[in-house]
C-alpha atoms as a PDB file:
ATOM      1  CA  UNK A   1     -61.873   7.507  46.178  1.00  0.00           C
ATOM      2  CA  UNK A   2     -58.151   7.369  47.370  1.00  0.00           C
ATOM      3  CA  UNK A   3     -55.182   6.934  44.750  1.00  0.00           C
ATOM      4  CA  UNK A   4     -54.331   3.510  45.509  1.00  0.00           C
ATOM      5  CA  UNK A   5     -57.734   2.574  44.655  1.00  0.00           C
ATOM      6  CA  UNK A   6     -57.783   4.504  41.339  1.00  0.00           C
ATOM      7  CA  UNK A   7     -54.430   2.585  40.578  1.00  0.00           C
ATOM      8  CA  UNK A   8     -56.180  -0.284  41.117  1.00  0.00           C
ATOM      9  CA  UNK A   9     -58.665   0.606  38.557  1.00  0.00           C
ATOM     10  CA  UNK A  10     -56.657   1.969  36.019  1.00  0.00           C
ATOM     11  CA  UNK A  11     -54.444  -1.513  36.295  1.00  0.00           C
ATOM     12  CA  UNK A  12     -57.314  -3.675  35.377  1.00  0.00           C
ATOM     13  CA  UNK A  13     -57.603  -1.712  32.262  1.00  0.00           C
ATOM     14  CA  UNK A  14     -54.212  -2.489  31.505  1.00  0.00           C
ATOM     15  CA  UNK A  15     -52.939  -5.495  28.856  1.00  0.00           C
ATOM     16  CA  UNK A  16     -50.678  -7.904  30.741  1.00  0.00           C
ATOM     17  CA  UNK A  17     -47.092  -6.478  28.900  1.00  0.00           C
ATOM     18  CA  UNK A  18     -47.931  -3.504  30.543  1.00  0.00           C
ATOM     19  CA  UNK A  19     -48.543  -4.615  33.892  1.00  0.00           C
ATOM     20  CA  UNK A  20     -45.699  -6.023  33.743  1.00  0.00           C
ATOM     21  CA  UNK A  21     -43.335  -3.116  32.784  1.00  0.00           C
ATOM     22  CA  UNK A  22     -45.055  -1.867  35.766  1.00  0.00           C
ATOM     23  CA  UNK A  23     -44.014  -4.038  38.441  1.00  0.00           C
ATOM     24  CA  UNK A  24     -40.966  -3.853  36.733  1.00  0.00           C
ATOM     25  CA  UNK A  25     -40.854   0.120  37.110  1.00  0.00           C
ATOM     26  CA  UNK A  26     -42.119   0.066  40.897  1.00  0.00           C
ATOM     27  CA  UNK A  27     -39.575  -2.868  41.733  1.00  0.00           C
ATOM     28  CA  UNK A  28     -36.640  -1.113  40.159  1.00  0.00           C
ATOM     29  CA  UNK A  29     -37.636   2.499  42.418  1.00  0.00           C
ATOM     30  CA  UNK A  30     -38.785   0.712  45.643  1.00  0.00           C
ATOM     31  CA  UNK A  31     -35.355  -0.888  45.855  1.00  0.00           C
ATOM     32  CA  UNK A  32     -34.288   2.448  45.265  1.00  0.00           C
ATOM     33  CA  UNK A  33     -36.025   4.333  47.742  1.00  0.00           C
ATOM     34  CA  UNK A  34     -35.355   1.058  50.293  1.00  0.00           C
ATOM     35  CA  UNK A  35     -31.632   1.570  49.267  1.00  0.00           C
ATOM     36  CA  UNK A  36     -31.718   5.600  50.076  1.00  0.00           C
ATOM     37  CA  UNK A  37     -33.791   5.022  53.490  1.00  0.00           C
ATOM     38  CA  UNK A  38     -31.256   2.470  54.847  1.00  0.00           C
ATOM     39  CA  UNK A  39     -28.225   4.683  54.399  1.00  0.00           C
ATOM     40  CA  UNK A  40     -29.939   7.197  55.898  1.00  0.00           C
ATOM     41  CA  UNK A  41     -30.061   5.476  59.326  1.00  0.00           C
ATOM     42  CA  UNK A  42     -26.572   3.809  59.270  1.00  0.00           C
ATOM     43  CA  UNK A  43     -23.532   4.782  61.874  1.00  0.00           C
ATOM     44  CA  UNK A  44     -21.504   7.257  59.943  1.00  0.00           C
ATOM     45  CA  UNK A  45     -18.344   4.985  60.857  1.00  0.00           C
ATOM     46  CA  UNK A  46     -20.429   1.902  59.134  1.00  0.00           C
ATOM     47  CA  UNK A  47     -21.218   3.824  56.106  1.00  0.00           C
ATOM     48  CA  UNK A  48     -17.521   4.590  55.399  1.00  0.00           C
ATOM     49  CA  UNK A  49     -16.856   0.981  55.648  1.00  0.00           C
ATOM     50  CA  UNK A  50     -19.429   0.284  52.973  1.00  0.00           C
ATOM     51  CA  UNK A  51     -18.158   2.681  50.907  1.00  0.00           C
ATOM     52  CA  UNK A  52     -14.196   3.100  51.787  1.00  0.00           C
ATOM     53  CA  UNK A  53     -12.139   2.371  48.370  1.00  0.00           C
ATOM     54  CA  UNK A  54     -15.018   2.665  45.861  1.00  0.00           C
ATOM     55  CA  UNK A  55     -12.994   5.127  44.238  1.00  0.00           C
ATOM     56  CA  UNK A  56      -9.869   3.256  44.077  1.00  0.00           C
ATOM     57  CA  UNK A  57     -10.192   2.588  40.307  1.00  0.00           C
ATOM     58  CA  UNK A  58     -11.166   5.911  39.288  1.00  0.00           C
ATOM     59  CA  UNK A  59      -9.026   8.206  41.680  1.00  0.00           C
ATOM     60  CA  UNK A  60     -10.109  11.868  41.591  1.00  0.00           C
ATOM     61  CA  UNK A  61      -8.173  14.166  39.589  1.00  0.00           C
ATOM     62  CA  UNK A  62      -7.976  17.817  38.825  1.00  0.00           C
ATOM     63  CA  UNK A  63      -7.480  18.976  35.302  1.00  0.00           C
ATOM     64  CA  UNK A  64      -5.614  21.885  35.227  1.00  0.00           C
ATOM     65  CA  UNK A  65      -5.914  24.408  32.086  1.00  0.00           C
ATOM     66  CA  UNK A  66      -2.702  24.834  30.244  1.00  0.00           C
ATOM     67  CA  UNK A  67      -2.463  28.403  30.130  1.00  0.00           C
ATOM     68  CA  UNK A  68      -3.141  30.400  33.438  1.00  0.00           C
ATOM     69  CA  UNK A  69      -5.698  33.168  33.799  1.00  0.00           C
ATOM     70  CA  UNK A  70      -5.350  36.849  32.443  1.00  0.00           C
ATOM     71  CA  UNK A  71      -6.313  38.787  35.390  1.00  0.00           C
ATOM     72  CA  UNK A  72      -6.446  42.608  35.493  1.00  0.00           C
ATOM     73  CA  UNK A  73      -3.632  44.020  37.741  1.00  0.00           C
ATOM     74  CA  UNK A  74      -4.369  45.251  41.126  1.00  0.00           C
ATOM     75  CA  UNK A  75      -4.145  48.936  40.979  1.00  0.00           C
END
């Protein structure tokens, strides 16, 4: 028996809500995995158009401490 067809059996055991929360849950990661798979195969310079400014309301910042390292002294 392969695992799509004991799927298949455990889903007819299933009430209704719960099939659908399932569709549901394979919808939501099939897009996902659909989503991953197509930028994979993209032109780089295609990509970066897609993606160029999605940053631009949460610009990258560095926080620096506010006292500097102790280091030991070179000897």
């Amino acid at each position: 028996m392969t695992l799509y067809e004991d799927a298949l059996q455990l889903t007819n055991r299933m009430s209704l809500f719960d099939k659908v929360r399932l569709m549901e849950h394979l919808s939501t990661m099939l897009k996902s995995e659909l989503e991953v798979e197509a930028f994979k195969h993209i032109p780089w310079n295609q990509f970066i158009d897609l993606t160029y400014g999605s940053l631009a309301d949460d610009p990258l910042e560095r926080q620096q401490p506010l006292q500097a390292d102790i280091r030991d002294e070179i000897e």
